[in-house]
Protein backbone atom coordinates (compact mmCIF):
# COMPACT_ATOMS: atom_id res chain seq x y z
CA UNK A 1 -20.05 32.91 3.55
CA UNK A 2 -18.92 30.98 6.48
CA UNK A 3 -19.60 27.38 7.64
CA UNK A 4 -22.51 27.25 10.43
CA UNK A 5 -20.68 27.62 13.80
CA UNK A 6 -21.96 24.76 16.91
CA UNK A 7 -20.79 25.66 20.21
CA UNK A 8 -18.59 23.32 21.58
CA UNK A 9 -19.26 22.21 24.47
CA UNK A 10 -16.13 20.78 25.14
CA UNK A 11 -12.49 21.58 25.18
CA UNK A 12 -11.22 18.88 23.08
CA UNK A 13 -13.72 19.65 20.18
CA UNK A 14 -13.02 23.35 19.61
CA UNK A 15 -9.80 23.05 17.64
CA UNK A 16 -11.78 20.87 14.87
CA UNK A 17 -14.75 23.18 15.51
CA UNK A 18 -12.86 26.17 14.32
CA UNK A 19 -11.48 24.07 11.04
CA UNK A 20 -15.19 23.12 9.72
CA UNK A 21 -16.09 27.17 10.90
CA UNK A 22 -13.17 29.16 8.97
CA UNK A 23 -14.76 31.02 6.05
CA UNK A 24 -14.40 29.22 2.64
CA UNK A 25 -11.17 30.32 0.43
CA UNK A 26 -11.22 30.66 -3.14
CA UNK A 27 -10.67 27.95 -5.61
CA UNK A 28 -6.78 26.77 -5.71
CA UNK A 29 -6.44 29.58 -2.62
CA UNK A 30 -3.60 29.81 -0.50
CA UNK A 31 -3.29 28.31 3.11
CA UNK A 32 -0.97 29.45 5.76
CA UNK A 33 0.36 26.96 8.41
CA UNK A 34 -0.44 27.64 12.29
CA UNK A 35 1.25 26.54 14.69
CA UNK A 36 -0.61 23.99 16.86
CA UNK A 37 0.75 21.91 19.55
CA UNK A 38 -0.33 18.19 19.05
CA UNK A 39 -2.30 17.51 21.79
CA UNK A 40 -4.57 20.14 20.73
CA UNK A 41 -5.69 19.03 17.54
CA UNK A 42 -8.78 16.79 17.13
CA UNK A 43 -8.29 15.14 14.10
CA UNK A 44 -11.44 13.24 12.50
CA UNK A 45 -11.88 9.95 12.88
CA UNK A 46 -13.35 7.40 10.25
CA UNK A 47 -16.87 7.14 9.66
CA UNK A 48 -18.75 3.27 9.41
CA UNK A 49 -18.99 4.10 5.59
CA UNK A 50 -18.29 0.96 4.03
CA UNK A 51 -18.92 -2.73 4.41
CA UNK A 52 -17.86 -6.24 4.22
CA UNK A 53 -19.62 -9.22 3.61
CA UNK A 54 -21.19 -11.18 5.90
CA UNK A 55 -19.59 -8.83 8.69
CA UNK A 56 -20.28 -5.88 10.59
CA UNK A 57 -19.53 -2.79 8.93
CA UNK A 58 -16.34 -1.07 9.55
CA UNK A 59 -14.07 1.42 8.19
CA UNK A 60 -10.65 1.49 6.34
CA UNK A 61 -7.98 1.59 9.09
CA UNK A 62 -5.84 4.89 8.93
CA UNK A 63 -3.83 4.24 11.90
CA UNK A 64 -0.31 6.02 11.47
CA UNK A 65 2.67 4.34 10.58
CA UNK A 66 4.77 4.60 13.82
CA UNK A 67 7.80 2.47 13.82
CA UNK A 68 11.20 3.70 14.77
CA UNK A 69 13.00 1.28 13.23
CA UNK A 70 13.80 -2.08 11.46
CA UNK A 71 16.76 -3.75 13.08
CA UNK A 72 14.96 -7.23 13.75
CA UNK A 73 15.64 -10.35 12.57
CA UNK A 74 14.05 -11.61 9.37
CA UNK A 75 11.34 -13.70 11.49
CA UNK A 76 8.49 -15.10 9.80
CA UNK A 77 4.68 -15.34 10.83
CA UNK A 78 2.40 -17.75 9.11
CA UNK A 79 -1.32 -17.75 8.31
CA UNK A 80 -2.56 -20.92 7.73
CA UNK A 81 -4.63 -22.33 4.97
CA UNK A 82 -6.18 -24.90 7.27
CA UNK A 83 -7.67 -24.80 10.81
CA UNK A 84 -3.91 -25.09 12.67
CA UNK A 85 -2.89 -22.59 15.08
CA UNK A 86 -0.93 -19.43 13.54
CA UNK A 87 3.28 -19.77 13.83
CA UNK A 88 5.33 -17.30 15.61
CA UNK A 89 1.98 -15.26 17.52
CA UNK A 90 1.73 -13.20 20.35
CA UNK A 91 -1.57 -14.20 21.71
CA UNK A 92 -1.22 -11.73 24.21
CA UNK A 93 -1.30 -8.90 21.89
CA UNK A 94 -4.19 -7.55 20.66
CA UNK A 95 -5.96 -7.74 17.02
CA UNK A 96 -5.01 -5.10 14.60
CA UNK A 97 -7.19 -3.90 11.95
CA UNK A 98 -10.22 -6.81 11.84
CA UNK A 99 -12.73 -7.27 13.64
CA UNK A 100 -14.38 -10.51 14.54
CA UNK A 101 -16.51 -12.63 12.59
CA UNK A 102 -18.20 -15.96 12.89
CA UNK A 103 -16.78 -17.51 9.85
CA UNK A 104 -13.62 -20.25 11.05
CA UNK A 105 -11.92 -18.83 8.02
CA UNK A 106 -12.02 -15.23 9.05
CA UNK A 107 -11.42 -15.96 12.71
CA UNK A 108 -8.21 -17.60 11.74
CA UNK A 109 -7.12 -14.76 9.68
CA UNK A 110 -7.64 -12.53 12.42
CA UNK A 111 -5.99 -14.76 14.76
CA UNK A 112 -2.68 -15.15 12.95
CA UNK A 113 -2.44 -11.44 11.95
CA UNK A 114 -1.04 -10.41 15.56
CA UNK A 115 2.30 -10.29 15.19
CA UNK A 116 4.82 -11.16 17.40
CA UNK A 117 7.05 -8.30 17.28
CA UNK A 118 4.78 -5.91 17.61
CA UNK A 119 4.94 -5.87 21.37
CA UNK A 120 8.45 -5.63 21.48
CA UNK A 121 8.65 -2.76 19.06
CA UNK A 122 6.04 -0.69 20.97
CA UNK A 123 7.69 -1.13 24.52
CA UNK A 124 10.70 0.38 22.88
CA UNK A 125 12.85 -2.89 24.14
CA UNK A 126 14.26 -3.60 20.83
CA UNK A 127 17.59 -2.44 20.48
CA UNK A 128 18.76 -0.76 17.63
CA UNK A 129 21.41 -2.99 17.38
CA UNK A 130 22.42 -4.67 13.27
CA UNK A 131 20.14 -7.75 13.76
CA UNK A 132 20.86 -11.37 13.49
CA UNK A 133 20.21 -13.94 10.66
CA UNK A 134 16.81 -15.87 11.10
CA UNK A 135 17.40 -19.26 12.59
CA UNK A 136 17.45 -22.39 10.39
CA UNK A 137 13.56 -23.06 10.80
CA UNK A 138 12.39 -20.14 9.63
CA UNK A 139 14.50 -19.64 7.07
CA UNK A 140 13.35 -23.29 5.67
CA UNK A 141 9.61 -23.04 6.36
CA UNK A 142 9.22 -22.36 3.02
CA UNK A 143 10.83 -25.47 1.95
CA UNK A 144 9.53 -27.83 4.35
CA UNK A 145 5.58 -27.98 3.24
CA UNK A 146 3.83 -30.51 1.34
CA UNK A 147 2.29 -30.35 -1.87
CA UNK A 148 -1.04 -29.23 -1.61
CA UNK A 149 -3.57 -28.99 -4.40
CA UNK A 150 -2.83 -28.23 -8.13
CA UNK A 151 -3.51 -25.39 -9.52
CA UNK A 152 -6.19 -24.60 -12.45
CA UNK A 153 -4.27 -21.64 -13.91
CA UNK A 154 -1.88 -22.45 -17.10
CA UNK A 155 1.42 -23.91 -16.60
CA UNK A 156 3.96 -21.75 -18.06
CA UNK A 157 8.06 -22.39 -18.80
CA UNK A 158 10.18 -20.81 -15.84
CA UNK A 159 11.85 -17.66 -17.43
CA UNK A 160 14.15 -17.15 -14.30
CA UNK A 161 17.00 -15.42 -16.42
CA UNK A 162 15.28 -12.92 -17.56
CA UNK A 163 12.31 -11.23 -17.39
CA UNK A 164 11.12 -8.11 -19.14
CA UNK A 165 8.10 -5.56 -18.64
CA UNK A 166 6.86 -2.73 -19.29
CA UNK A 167 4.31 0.06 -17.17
CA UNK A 168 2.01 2.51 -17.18
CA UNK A 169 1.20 5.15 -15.14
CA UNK A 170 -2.39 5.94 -14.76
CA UNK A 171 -2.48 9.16 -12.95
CA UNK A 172 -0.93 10.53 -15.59
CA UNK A 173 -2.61 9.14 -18.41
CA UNK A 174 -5.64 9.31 -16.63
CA UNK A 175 -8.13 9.50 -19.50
CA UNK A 176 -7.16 6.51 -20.92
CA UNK A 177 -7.25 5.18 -17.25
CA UNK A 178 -11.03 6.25 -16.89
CA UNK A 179 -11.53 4.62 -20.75
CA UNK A 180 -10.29 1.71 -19.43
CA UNK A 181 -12.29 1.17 -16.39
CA UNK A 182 -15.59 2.06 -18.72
CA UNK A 183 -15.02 -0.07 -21.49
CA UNK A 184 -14.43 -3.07 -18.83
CA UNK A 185 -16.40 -1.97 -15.58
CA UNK A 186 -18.65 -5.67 -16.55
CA UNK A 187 -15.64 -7.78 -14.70
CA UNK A 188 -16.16 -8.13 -11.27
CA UNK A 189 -14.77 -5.88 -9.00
CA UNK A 190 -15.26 -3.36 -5.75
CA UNK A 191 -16.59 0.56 -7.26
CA UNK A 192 -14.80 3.30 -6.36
CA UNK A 193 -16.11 6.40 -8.32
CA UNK A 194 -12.64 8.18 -9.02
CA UNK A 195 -13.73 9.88 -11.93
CA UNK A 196 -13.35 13.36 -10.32
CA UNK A 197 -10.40 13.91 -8.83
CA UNK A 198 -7.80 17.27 -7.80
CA UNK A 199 -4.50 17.84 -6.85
CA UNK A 200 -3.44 18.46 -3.59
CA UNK A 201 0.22 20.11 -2.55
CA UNK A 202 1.77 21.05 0.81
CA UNK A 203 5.02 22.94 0.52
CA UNK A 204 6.85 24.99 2.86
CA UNK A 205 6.81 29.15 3.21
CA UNK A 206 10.14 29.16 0.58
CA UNK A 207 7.87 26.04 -1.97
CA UNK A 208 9.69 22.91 -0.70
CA UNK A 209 7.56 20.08 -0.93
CA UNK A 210 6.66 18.61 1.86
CA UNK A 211 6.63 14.87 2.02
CA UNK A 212 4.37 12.71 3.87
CA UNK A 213 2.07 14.85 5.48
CA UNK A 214 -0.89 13.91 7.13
CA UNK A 215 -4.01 14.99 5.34
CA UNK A 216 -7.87 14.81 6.29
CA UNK A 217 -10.83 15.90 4.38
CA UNK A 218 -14.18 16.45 5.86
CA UNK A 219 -17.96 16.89 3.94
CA UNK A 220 -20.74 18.88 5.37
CA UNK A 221 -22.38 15.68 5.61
CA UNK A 222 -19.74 14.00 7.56
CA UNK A 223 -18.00 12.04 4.92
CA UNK A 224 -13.97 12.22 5.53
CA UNK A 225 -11.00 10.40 4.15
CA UNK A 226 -7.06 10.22 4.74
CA UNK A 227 -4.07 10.89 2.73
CA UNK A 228 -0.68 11.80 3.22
CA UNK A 229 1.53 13.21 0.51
CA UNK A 230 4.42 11.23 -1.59
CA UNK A 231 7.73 12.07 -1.97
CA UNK A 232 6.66 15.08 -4.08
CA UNK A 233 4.43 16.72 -1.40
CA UNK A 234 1.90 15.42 -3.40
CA UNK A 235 -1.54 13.88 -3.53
CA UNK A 236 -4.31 12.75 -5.58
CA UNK A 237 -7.73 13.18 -3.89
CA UNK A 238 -11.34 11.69 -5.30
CA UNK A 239 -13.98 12.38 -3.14
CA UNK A 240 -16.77 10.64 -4.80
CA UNK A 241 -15.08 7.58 -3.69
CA UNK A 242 -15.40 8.42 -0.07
CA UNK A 243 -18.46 10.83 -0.85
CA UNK A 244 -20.92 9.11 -3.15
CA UNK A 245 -23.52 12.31 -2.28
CA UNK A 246 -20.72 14.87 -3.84
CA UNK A 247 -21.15 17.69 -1.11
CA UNK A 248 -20.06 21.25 -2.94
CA UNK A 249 -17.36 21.99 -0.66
CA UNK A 250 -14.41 20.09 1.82
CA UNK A 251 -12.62 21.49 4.31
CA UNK A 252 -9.26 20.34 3.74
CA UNK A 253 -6.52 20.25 6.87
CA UNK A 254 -2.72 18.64 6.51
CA UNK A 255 -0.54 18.28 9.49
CA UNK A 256 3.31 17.56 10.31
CA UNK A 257 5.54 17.69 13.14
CA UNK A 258 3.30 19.85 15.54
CA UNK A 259 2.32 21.93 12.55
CA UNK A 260 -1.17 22.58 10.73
CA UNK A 261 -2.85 24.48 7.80
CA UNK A 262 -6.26 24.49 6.17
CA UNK A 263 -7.90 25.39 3.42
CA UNK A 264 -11.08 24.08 1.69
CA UNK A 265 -11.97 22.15 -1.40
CA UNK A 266 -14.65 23.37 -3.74
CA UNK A 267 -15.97 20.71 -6.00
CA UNK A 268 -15.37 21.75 -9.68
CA UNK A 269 -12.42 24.09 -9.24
CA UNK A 270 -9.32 23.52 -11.56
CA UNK A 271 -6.61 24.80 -10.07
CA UNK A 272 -4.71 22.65 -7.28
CA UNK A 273 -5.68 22.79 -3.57
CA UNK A 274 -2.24 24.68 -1.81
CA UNK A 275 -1.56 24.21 1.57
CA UNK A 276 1.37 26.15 3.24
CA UNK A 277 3.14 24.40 6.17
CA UNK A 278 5.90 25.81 8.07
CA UNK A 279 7.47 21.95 8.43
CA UNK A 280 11.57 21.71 10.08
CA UNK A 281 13.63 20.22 7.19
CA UNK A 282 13.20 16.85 6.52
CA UNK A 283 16.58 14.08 8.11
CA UNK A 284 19.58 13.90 5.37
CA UNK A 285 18.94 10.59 4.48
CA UNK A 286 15.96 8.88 3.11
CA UNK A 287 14.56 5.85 4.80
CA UNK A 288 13.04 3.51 2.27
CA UNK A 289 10.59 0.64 3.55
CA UNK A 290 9.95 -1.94 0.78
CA UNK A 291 7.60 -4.98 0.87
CA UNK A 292 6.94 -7.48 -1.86
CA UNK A 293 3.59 -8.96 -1.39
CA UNK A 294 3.92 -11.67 -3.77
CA UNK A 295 0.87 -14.49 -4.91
CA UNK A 296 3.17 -17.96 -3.84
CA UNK A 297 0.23 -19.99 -5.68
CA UNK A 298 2.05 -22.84 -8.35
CA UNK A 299 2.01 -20.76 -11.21
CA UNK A 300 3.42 -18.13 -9.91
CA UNK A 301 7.09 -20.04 -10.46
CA UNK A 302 8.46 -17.93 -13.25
CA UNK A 303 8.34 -14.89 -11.81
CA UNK A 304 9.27 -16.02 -7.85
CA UNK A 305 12.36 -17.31 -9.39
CA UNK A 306 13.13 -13.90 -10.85
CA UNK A 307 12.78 -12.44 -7.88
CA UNK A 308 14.46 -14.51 -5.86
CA UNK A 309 17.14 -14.17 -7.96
CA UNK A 310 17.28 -10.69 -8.58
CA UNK A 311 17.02 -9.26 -5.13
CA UNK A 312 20.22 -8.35 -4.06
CA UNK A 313 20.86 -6.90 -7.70
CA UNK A 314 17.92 -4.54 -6.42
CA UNK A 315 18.93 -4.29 -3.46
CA UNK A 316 22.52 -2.79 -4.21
CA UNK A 317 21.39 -1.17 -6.93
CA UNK A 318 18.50 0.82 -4.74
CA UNK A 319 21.50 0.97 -1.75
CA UNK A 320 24.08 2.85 -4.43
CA UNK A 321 21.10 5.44 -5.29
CA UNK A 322 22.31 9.05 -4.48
CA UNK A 323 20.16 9.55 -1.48
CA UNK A 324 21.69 6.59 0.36
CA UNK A 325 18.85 5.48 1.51
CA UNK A 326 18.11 3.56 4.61
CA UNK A 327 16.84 0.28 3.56
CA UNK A 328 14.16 -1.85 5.24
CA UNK A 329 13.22 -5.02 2.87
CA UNK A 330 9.89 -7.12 3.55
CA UNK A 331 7.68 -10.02 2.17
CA UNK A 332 4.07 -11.03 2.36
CA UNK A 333 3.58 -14.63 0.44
CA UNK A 334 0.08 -15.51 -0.13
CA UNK A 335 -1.53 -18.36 -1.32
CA UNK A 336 -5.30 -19.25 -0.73
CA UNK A 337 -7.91 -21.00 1.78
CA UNK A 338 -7.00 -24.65 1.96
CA UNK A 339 -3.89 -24.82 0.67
CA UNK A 340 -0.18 -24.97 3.35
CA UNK A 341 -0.46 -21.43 4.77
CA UNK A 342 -2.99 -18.53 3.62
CA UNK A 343 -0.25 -15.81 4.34
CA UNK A 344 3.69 -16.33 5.24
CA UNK A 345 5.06 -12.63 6.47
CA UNK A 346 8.48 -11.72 7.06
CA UNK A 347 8.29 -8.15 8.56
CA UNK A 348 10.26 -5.18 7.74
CA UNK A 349 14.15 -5.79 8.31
CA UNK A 350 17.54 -4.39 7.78
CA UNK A 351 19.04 -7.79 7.59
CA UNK A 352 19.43 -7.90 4.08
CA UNK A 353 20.89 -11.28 4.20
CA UNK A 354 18.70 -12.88 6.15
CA UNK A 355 15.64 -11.79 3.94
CA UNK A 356 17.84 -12.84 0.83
CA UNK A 357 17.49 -16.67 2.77
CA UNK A 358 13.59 -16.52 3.36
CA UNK A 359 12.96 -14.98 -0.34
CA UNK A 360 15.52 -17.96 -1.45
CA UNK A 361 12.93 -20.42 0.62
CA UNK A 362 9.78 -19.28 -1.26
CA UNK A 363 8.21 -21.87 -3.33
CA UNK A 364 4.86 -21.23 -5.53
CA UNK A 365 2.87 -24.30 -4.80
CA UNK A 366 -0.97 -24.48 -4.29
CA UNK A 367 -3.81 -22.54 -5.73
CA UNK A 368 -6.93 -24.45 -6.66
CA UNK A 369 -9.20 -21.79 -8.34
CA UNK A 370 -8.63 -18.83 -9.97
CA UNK A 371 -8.80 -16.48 -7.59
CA UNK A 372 -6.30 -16.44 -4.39
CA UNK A 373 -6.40 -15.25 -0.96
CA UNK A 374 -5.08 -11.48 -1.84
CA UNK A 375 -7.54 -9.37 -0.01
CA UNK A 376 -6.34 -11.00 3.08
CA UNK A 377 -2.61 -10.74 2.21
CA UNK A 378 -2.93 -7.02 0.97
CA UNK A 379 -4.46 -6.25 4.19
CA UNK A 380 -2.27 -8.17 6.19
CA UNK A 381 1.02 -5.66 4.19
CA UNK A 382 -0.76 -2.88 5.64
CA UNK A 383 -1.86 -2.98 9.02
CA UNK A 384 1.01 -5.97 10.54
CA UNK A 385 3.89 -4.77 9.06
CA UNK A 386 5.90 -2.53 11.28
CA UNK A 387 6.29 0.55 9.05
CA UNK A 388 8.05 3.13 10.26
CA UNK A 389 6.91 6.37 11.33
CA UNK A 390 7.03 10.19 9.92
CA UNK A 391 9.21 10.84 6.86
CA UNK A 392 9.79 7.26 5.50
CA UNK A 393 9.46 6.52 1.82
CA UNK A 394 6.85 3.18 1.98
CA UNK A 395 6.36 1.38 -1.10
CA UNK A 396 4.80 -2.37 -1.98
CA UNK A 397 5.68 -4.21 -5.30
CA UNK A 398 2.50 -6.54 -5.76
CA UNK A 399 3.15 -9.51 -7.69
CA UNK A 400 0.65 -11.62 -8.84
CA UNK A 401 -1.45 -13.30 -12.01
CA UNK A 402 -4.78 -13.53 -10.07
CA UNK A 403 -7.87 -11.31 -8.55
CA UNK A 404 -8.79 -11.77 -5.02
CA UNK A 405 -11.31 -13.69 -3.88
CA UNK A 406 -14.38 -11.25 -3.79
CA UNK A 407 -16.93 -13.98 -2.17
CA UNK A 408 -14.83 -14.19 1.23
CA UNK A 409 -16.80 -11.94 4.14
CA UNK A 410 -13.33 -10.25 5.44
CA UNK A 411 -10.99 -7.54 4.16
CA UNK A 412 -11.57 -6.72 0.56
CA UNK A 413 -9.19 -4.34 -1.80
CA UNK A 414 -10.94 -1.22 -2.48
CA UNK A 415 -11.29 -0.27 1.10
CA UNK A 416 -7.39 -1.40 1.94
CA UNK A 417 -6.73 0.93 -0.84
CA UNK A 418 -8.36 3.81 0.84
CA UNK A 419 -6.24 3.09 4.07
CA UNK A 420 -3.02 2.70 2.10
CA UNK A 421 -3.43 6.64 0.88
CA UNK A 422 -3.92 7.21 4.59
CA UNK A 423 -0.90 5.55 5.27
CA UNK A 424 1.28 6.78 3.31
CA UNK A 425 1.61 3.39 1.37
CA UNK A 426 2.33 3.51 -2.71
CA UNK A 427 1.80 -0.05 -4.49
CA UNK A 428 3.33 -0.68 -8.25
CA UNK A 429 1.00 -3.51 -9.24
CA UNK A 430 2.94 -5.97 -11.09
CA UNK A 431 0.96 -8.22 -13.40
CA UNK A 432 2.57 -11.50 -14.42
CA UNK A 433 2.05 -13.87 -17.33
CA UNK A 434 -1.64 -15.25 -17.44
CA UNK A 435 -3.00 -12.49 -15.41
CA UNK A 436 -6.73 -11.84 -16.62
CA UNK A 437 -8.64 -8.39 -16.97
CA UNK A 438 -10.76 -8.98 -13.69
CA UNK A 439 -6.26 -9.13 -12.26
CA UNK A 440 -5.35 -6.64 -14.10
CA UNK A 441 -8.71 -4.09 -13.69
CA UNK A 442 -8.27 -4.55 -9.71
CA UNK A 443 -4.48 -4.02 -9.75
CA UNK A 444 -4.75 -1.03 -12.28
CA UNK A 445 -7.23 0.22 -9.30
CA UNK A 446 -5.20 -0.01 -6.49
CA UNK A 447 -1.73 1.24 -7.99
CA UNK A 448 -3.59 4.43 -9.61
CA UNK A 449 -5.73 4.83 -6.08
CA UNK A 450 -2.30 4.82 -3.88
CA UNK A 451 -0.69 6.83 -6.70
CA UNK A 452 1.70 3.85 -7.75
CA UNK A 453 2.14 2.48 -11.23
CA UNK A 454 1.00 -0.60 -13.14
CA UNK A 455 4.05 -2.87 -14.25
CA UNK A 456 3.25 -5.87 -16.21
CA UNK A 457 5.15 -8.97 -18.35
CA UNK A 458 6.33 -9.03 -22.04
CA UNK A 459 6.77 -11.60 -24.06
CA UNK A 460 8.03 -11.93 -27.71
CA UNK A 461 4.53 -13.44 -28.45
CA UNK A 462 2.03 -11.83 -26.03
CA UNK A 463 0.07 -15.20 -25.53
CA UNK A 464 2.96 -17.62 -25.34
CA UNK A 465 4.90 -16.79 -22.02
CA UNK A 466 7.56 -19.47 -22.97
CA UNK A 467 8.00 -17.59 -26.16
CA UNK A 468 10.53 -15.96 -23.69
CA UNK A 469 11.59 -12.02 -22.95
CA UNK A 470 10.18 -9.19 -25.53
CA UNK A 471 7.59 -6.01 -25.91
CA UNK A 472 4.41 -7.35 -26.13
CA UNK A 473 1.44 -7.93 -23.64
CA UNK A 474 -2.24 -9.14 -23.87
CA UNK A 475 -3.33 -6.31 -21.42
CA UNK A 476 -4.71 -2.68 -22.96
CA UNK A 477 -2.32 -0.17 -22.44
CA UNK A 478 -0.24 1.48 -24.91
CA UNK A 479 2.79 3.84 -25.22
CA UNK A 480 5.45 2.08 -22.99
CA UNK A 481 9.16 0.79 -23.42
CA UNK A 482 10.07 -2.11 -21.98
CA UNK A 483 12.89 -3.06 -19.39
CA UNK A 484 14.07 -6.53 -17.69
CA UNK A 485 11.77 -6.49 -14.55
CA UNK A 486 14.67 -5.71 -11.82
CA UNK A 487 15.67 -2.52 -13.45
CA UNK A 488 12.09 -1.11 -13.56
CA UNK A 489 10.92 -1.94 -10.20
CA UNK A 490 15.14 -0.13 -9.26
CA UNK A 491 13.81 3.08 -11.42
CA UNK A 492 10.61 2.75 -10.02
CA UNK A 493 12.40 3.31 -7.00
CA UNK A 494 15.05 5.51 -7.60
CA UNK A 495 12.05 8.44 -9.48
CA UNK A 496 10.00 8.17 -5.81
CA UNK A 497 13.27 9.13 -3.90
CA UNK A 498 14.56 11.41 -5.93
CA UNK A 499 11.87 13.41 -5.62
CA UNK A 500 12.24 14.01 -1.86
CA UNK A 501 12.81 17.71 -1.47
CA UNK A 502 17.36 18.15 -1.23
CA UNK A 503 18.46 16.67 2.06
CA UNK A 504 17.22 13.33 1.78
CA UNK A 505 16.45 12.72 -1.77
């Protein structure tokens, strides 16, 4: 039977026309690749199908990641907390990702998230030159803030020596994953219905995977979403999440360098949706964009200090992998509304050593409440970062031992999530000492969503952080070893690139 066929009555519409009109495949079919020159696909473009607080409604932004490179300085944009004017902005550029509001607080959010460098970046005047060290104030911003506020959450001894933890991987233990979001779906959180969800894989004619393609889904009704495979060529789809009226069928169409295939989705069917795409060979060596999007909030101390001190053990360690990568490191420090700075962002850079200075800045101060500003900050990693463009490896590490603030009107997770997938953007949730299960049911969401992992703390006594390193943890999971928390989040790493097809893996 074949899809209902409009006629289009214009030229730009017939190529997408002629996807939602090719007759439906079997279950786990076959698609081949044809050639279509980019300016002749139409590709769909989101629908209004979700909402924010207090706001108008909007959709998850799936713009592309489009950077060319990372040779900037280490430079860092600030947020604030209060109702001072953002550090480091480009007025003159325009907002990216929120709209406008009427609330002060979300005005100044979406003031302060134009970044600077953006402009330069997209004019192409940045030369790809090694870049400089960040000058003395920006490297000290950190340092140079007041105390503000004390936070609620327990005080815990600084472990910066060592820190151990262990993870879980909820795509593939994914009915204990869908156990665990029954037995506690009572905390507060955003629903997203992933309990049905299929496989989707885009390999070349001779079954190489093909890594970070673009892929778009379409309903009968309308309803679309955005994905692009990981390093495997891989990626996990759940349509009731975009698709809350479960239409029977999807037509399914993934995209790469000038290329395209389709094939459609039948709701039900077993087998893996296979999409064929005659992609050129990925570049020798694999670019790697990592961003730490860490809660900077005062009890965060223990586990800033590990970081800080363990980056350039990561660092090397990810530099002497045997891809080679090209390494771009970044950081997103949040704290909370009211306190010294909401968000601090250092953008994606190739100065290694002028990161190592900001990350040595960092201080966790501030707080208040429980919950801390990290819808803002998550959003913020997403859509003002500069990450770079077709066949990069992008991957967050998302440290923190709070929820978000659900009661803000602005950005929240579960829609963030959505546009990560569409980016191309993997998170390993990392849940530190005195993280609750609202924390650790809203992390769990968004590293499963993106098709990351869930890393959290052990301690010799799970309820004693100062009991120092060990195996245990207050949070449900089960069946997982434990290593020092460097060398996970390196072999976390190292298993995404090395499973980039040969070439640049």
């Amino acid at each position: 039977m074949n899809l209902p066929c409009p006629r289009p009555h214009s030229r730009l519409l017939r190529p997408w026309i002629a996807l939602l009109c090719v007759p439906l495949l079997g279950a786990g079919s076959m698609a081949t690749a044809d050639v279509v020159a980019p300016h002749e696909t139409r590709w769909p473009q989101p629908a209004r199908q979700t909402s924010w607080p207090m706001a108008v409604q909007t959709a998850p932004n799936f713009n592309a990641p489009s950077a060319t490179h990372c040779m900037r300085p280490a430079r860092m944009v600030e947020v604030p907390g209060g109702q001072s004017a953002p550090r480091a902005v480009d007025e003159a550029a325009p907002p990216v990702g929120m709209p406008r509001r009427d609330r002060a607080g979300d005005a100044l959010f979406e003031k302060g998230a134009r970044l600077e460098s953006r402009k330069e970046i997209a004019s192409g005047s940045a030369a790809p030159t090694p870049a400089p060290a960040p000058s003395a104030p920006a490297a000290s911003a950190f340092a140079d803030e007041r105390a503000h506020g004390a936070d609620s959450k327990p005080e815990r001894q600084r472990q910066e020596e060592v820190v151990t933890a262990g993870m879980v991987d909820d795509n593939a233990n994914f009915s204990d994953y869908l156990q665990f979001l029954r037995k506690y779906a009572q905390v507060p959180h955003r629903e997203r219905n992933v309990r049905e969800r299929y496989l989707l894989e885009v390999r070349t004619p001779a079954g190489i995977a093909v890594p970070d393609a673009e892929i778009a889904l379409r309903a009968d009704n309308g309803a679309a979403m955005w994905a692009r495979t990981d390093s495997a060529g891989r990626a996990w789809i759940h349509p009731l999440a975009f698709d809350p009226q479960g239409s029977a069928r999807y037509q399914v169409a993934a995209r790469k360098n000038g290329r395209e295939a389709t094939a459609v989705l039948a709701r039900g069917q077993k087998s893996a949706v296979e999409l064929t795409l005659d992609a050129p060979p990925s570049p020798p060596r694999a670019q790697l964009d990592l961003v730490f999007l860490v809660d900077a909030t005062g009890s965060m101390g223990d586990e800033i200090g590990k970081l800080r001190a363990s980056l350039r053990s990561i660092a090397d360690e990810v530099a002497r992998l045997p891809s080679r990568p090209d390494l771009c490191f970044g950081l997103v420090a949040y704290r909370d509304r009211g306190d010294a700075f909401l968000l601090r962002r250092y953008d994606l850079s190739n100065d290694l050593a002028g990161f190592q200075s900001a990350l040595d800045a960092l201080r966790a101060d501030g707080g208040g409440d429980y919950p801390e500003a990290m819808n803002e900050a998550f959003h913020d990693t997403l859509h003002n970062i500069d990450w770079r463009g077709p066949g990069a490896t992008r991957l967050v590490v998302l440290l923190a031992d709070a929820p978000p603030h659900l009661d803000y009107g602005g950005p929240q997770y579960d829609e963030d999530m959505m546009a990560a997938l569409g980016k191309g953007i993997k998170v390993f949730s990392v849940g530190a000492s005195g993280l609750r299960r609202q924390g650790e049911y809203v992390q769990r969401q968004i590293a499963q969503y993106t098709g990351g992992s869930f890393v959290f703390l052990t301690y010799q006594d799970a309820r004693n952080p100062a009991s120092g390193p060990g195996r245990e943890t207050v949070h449900d999971v089960r069946n997982y070893s434990v290593q020092t928390l460097d060398k996970l989040i390196v072999k976390l790493v190292s298993d995404e690139l090395a499973k980039l097809p040969a070439g640049n893996g």
